[in-house]
N, C-alpha and C. Protein backbone atom coordinates (compact mmCIF):
# COMPACT_ATOMS: atom_id res chain seq x y z
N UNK A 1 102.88 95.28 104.26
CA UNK A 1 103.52 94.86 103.03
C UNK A 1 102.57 94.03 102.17
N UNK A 2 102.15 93.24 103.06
CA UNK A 2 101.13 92.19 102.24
C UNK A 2 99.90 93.15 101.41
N UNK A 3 99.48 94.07 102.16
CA UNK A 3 98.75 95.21 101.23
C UNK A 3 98.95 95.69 100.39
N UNK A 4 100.03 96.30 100.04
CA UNK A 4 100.64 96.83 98.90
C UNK A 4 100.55 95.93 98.15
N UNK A 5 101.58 94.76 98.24
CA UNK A 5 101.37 93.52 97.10
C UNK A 5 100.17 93.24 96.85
N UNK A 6 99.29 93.03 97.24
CA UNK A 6 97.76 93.21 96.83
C UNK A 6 97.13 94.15 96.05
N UNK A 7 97.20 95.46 96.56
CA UNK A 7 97.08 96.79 96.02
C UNK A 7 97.88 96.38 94.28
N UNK A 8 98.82 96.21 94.22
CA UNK A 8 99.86 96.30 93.15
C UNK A 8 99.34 95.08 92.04
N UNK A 9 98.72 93.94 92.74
CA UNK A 9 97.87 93.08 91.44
C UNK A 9 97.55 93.44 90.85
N UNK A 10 95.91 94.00 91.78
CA UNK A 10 95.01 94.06 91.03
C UNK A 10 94.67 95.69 90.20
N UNK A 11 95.83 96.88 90.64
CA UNK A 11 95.72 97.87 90.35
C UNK A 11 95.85 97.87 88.91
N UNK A 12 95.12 99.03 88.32
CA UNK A 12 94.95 99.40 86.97
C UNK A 12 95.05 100.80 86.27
N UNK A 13 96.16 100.79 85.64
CA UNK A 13 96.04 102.23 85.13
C UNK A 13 94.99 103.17 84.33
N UNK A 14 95.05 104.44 84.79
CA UNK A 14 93.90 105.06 84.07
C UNK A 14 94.17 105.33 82.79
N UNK A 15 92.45 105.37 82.00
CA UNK A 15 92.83 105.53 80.34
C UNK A 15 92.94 107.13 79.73
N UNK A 16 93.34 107.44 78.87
CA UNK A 16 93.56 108.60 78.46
C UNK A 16 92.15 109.36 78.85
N UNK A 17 90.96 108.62 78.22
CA UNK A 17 89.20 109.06 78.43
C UNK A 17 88.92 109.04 80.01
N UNK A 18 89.78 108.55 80.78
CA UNK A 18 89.49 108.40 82.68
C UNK A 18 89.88 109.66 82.88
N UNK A 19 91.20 110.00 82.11
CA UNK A 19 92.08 111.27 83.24
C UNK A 19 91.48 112.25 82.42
N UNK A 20 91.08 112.56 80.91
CA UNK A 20 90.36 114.11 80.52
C UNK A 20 88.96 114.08 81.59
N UNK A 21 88.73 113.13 82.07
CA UNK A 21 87.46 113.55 82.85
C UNK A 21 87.88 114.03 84.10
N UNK A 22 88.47 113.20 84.43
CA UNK A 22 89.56 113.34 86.12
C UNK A 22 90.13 115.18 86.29
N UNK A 23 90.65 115.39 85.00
CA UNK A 23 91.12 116.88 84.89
C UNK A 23 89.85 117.88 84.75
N UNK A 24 89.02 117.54 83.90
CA UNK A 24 87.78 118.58 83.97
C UNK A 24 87.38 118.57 85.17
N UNK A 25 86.89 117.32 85.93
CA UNK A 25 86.24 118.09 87.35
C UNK A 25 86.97 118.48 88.40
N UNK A 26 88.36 117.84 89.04
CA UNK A 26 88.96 118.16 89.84
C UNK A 26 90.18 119.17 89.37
N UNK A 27 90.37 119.95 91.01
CA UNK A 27 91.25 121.33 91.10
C UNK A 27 92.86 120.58 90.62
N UNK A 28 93.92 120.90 90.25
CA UNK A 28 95.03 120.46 89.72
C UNK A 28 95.90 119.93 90.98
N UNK A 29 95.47 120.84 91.96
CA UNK A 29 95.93 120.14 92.98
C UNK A 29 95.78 118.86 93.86
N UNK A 30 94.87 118.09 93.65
CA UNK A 30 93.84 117.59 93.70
C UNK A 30 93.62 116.05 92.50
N UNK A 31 94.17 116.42 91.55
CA UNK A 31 94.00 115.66 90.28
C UNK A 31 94.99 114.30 90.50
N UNK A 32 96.52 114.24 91.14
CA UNK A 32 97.18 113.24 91.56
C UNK A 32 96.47 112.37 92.42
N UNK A 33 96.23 112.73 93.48
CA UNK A 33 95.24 111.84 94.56
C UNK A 33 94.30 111.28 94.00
N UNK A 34 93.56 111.84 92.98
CA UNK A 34 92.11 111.52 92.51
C UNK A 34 92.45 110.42 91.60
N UNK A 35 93.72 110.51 90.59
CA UNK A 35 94.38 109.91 89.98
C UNK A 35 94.57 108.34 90.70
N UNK A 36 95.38 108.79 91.95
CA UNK A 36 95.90 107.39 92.81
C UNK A 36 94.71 106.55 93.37
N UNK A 37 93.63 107.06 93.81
CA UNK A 37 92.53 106.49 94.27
C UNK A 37 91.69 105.85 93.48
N UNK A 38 91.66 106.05 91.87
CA UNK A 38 90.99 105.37 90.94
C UNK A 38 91.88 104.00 90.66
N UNK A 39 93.25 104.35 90.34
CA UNK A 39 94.54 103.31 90.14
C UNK A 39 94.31 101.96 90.94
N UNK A 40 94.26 102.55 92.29
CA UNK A 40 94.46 101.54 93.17
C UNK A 40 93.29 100.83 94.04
N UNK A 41 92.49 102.18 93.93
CA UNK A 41 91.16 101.32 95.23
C UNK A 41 89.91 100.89 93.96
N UNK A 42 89.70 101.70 93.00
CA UNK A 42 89.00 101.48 91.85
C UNK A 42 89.24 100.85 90.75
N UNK A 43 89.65 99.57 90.84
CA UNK A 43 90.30 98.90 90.07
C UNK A 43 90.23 97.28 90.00
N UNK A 44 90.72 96.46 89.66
CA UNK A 44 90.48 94.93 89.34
C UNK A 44 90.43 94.26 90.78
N UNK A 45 90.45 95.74 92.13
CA UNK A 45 90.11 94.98 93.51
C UNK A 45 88.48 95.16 93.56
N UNK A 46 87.99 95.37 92.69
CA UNK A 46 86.32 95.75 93.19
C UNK A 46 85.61 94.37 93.19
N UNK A 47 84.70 94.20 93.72
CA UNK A 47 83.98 92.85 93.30
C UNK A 47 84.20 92.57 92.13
N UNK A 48 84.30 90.78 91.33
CA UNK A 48 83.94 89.93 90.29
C UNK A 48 84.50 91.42 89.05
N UNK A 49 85.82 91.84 89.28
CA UNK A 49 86.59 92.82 88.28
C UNK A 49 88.03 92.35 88.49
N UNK A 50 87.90 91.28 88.82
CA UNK A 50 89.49 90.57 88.96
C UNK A 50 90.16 90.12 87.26
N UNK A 51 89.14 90.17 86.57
CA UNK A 51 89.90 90.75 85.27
C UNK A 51 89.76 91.53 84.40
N UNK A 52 89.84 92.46 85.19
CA UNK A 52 89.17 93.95 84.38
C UNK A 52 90.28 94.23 83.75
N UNK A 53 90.07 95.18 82.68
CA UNK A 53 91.21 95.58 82.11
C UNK A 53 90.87 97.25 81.86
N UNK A 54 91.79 98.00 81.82
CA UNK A 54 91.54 99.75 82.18
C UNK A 54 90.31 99.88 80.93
N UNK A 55 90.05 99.69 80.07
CA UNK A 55 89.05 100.01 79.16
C UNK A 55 87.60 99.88 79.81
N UNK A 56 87.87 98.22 80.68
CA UNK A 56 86.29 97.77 80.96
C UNK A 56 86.34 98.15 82.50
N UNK A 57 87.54 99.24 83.23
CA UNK A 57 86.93 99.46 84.28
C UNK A 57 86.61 101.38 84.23
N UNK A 58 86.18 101.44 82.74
CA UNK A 58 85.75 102.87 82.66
C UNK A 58 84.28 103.28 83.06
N UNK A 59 83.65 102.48 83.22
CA UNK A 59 82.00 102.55 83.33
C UNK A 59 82.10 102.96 84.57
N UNK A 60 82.58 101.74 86.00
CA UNK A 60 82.23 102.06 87.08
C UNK A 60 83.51 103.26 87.29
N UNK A 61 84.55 103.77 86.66
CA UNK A 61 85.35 105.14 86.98
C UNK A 61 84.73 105.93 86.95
N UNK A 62 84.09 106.37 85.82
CA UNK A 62 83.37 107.59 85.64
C UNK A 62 82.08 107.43 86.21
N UNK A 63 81.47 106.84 86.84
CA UNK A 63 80.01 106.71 87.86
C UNK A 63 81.01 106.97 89.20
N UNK A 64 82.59 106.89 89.68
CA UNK A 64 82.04 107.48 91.01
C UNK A 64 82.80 108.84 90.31
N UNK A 65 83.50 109.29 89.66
CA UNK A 65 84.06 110.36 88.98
C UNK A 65 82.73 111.90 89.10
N UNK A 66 81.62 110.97 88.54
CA UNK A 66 80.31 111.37 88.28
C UNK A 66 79.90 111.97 89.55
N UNK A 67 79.72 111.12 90.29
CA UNK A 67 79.41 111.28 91.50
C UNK A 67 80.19 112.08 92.92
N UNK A 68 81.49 112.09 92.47
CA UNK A 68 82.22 112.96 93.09
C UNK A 68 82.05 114.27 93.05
N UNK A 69 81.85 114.69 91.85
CA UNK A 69 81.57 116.36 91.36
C UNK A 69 82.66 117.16 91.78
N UNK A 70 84.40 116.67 91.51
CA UNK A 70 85.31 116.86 91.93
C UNK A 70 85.71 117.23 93.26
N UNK A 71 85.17 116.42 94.03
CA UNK A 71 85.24 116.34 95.55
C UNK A 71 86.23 115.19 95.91
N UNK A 72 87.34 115.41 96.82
CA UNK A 72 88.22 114.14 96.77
C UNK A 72 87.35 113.14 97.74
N UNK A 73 86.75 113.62 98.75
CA UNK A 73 85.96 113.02 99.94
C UNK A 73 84.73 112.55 99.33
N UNK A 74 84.05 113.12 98.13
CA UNK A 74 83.04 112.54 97.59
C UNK A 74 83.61 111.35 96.74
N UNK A 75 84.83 111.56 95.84
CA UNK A 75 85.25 110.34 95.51
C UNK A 75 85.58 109.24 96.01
N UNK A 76 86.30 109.30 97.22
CA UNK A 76 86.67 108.36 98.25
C UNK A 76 85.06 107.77 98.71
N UNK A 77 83.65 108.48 98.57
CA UNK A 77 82.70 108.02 99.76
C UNK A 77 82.32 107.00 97.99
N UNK A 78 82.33 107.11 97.16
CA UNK A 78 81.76 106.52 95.97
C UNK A 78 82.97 105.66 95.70
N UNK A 79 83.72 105.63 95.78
CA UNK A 79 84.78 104.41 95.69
C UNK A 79 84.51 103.52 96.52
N UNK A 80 84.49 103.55 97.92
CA UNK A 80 84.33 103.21 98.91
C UNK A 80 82.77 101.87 99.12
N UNK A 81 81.93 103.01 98.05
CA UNK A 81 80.42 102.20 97.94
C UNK A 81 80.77 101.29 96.75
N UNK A 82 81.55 101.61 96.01
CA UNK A 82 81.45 100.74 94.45
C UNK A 82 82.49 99.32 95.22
N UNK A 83 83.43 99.38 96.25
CA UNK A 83 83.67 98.13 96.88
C UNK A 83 83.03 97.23 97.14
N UNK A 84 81.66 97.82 97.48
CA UNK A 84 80.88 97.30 98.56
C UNK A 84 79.74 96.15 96.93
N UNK A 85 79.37 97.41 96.39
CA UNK A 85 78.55 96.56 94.95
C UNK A 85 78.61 98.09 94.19
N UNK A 86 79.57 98.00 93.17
CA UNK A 86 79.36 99.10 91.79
C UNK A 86 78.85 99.37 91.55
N UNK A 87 77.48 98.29 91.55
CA UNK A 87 76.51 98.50 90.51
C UNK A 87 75.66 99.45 91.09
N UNK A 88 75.07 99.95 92.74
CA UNK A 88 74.95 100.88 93.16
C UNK A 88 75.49 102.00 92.96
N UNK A 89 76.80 102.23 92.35
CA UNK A 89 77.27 103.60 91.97
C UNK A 89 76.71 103.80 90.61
N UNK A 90 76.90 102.53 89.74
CA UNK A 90 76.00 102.62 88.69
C UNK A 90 74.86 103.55 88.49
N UNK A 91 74.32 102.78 89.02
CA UNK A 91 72.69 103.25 89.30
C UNK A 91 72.49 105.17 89.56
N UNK A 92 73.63 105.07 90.66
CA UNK A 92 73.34 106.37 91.24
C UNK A 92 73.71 107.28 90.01
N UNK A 93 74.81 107.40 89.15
CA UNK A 93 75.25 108.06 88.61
C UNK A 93 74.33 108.07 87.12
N UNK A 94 73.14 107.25 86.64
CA UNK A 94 72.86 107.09 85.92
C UNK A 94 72.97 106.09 85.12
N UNK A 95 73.84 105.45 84.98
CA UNK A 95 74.99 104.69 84.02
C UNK A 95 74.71 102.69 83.98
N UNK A 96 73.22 102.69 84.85
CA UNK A 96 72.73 101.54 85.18
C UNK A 96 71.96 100.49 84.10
N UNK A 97 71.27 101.14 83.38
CA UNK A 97 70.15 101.02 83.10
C UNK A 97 70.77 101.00 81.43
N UNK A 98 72.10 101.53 81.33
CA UNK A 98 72.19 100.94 79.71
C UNK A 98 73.80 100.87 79.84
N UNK A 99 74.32 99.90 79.15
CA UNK A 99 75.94 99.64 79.10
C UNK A 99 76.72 100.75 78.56
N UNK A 100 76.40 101.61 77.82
CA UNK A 100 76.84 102.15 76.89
C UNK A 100 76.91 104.00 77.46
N UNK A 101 76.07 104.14 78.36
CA UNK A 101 75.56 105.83 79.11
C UNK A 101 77.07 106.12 79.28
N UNK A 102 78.04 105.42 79.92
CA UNK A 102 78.85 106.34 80.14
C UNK A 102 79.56 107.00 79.58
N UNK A 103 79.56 106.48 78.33
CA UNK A 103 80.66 106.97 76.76
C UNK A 103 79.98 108.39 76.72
N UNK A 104 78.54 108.70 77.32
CA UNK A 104 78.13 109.81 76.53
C UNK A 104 78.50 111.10 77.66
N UNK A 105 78.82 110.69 79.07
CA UNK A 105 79.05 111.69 80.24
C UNK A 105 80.57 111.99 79.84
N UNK A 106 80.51 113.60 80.04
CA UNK A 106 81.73 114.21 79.81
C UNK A 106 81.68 115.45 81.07
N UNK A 107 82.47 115.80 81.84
CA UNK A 107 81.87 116.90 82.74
C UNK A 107 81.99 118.20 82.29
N UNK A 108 82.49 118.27 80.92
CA UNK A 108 82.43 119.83 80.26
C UNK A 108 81.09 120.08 79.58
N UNK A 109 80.76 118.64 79.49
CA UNK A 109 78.99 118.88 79.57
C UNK A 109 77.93 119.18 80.06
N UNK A 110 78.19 119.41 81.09
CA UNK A 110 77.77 119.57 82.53
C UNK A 110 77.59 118.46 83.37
N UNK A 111 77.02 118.63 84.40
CA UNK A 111 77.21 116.89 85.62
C UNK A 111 76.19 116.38 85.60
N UNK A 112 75.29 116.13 84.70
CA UNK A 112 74.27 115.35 84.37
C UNK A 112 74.01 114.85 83.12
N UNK A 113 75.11 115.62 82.39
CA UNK A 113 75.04 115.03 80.92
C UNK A 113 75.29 113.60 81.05
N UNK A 114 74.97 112.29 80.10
CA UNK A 114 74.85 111.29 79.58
C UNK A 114 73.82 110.71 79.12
């Protein structure tokens, strides 16, 4: 119980720009889970994001989004690392090295666009 109430703080809903990406790479079946796992594990529980708000937790979404390549198990292993320090998913996904890269990744762009 005490988890959930935890879970339920710091969770954050996704933004309209989270889920058109969420839908381009993942199968429809697939898109709820991917949905729930950004909400709840990717969210104002990550390190020093205890006041994130869904706008400013779009950078590190779409770096593990990025990095998933609509894989639910790849999302979960990049969620999982962005707990640990984001800024490593950052990095990995590109999205490190300037504040602004992720506005430009779209996955109908292909998976390296930004």
């Amino acid at each position: 119980m005490a988890d959930r109430v935890r879970k339920a703080l710091h969770m954050l809903p996704i933004t309209e720009s989270t889920r058109e990406r969420l839908e381009a790479l993942f199968a429809p079946e697939d898109r709820a889970e991917a949905e729930r796992l950004l909400a709840e594990e990717c969210s104002g529980n990550l390190p020093f994001c205890e006041d994130a708000t869904p706008e400013s937790a779009e950078r590190i979404r779409y770096a593990v989004l990025k990095l998933s390549r609509g894989s639910l198990d790849e999302l979960r292993r990049a969620i999982a690392e962005a707990q640990m320090d984001w800024r490593d998913v950052l990095m990995a996904a590109g999205f490190g090295c300037e504040v602004e890269a992720h506005l430009r990744w779209h996955p109908r762009n292909g998976p390296d666009s930004a």
